[in-house]
Protein backbone atom coordinates (compact mmCIF):
# COMPACT_ATOMS: atom_id res chain seq x y z
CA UNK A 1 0.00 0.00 0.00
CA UNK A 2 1.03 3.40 -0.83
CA UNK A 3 0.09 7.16 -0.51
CA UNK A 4 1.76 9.14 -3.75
CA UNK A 5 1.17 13.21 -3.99
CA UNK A 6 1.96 15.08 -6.79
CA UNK A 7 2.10 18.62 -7.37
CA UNK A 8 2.19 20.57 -10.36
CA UNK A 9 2.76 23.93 -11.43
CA UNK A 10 1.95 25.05 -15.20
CA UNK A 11 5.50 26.78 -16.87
CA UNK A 12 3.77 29.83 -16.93
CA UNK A 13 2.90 30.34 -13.20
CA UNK A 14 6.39 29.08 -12.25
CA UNK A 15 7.95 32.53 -12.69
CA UNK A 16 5.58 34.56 -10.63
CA UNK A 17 5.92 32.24 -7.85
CA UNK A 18 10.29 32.60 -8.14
CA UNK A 19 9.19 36.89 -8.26
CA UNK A 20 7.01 36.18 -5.12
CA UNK A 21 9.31 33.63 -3.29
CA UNK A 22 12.33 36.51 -3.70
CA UNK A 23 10.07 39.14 -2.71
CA UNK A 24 9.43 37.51 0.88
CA UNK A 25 13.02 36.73 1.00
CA UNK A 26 14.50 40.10 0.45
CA UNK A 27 12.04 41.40 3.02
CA UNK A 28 12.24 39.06 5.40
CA UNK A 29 16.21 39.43 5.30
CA UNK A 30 15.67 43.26 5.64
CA UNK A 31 13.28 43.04 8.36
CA UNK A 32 15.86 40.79 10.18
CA UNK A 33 18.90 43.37 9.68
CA UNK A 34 16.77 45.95 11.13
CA UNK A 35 16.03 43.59 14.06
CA UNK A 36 19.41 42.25 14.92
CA UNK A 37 20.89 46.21 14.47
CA UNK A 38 18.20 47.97 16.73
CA UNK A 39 18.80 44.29 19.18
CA UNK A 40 22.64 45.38 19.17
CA UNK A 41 22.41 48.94 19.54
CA UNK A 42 19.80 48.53 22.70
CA UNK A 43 22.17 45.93 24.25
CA UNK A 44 25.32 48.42 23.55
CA UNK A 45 23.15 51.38 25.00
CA UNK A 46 22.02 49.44 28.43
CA UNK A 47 25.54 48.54 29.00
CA UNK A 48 27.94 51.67 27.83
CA UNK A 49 29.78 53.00 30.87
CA UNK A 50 28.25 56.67 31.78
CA UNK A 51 30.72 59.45 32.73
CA UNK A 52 29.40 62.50 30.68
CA UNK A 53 26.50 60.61 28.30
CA UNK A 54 28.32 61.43 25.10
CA UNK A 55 29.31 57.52 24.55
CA UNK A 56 25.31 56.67 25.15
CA UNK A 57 24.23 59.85 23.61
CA UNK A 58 25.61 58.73 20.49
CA UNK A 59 24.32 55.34 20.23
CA UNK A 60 21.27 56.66 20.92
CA UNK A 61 21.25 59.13 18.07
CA UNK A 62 22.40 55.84 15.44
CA UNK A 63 19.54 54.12 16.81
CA UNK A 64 17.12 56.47 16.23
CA UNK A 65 18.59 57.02 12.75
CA UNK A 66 19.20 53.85 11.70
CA UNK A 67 15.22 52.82 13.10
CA UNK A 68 13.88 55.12 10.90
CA UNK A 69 15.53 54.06 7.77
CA UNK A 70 15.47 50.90 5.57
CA UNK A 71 18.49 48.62 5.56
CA UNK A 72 20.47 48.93 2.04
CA UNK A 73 20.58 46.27 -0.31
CA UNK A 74 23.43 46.85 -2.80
CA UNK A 75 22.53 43.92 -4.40
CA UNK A 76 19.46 41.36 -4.30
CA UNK A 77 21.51 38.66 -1.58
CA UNK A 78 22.59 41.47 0.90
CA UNK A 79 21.31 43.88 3.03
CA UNK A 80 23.03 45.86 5.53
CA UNK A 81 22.81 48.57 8.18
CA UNK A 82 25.55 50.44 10.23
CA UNK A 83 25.47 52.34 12.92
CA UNK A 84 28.29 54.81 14.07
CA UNK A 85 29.19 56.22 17.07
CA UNK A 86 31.63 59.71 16.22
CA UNK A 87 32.36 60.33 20.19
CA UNK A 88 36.11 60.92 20.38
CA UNK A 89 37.01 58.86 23.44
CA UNK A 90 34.41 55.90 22.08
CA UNK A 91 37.68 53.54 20.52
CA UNK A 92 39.19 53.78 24.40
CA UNK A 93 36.15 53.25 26.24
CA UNK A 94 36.29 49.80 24.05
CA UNK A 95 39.68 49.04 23.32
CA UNK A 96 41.20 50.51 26.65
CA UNK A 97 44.35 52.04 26.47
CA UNK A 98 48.04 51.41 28.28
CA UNK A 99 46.23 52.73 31.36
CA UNK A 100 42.66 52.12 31.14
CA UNK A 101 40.81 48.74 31.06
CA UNK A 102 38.92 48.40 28.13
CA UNK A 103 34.77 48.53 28.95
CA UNK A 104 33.59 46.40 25.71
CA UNK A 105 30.27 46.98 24.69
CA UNK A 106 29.82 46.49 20.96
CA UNK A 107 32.19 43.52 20.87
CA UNK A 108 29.85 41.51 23.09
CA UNK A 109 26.49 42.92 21.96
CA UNK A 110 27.69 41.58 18.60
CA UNK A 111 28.35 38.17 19.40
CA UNK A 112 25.09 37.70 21.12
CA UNK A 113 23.09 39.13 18.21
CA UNK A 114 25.01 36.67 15.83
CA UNK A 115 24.93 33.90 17.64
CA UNK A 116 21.04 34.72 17.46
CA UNK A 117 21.15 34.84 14.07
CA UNK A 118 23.31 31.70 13.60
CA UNK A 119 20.61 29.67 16.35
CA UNK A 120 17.39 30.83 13.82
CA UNK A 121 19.59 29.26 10.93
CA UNK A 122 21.11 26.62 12.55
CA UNK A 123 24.47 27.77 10.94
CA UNK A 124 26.50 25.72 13.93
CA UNK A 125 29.52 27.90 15.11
């Protein structure tokens, strides 16, 4: 005894569901580089050190500007968003210097958002 299933999908109508299957990807893949940059940027913005508010200041400024625009998709298998912080002391507060311990925060905020992004995928290490 057996079950057989077959499906089948006339030439024509093959195309438009490739043009709808790439639609869904690209914006799926956008939405999620606008999730796991707004993630990192929270995460960076809880833990920044606070002296004067200039390092958190300006993370909070990318995250507002990078929340209210689209991620960019130079070609149709990428998107990508940055987000830059242009404090002057920002490379020492996460690098340290000869007398300063670094205080990490994009570093780790990183890691954790791709080892989200590998756990969704399943992409192992």
């Amino acid at each position: 005894m057996s079950i057989q299933i077959s499906i089948r999908v006339p030439a024509g109508e093959l195309s438009a569901i490739r043009e709808r299957v790439q639609q869904r990807i690209t914006a799926a893949r956008s939405q999620l580089v606008q999730v796991a940059i707004n993630s990192a940027l929270t995460e960076i913005i809880d833990s920044v050190p606070v002296q004067t508010g200039e390092a958190k200041s300006g993370w909070q400024a990318e995250q507002a500007r990078v929340g209210g625009s689209s991620p960019v998709s130079p070609s149709e298998h990428l998107s990508e968003q940055s987000a830059t912080n242009t404090v002057d002391h920002i490379v020492y507060l996460e690098y340290g210097t000869s007398r300063m311990q670094p205080r990490s925060t994009v570093r780790p905020a990183l890691a954790r958002v791709e080892a989200m992004v590998h756990s969704l995928f399943r992409l192992g290490n």
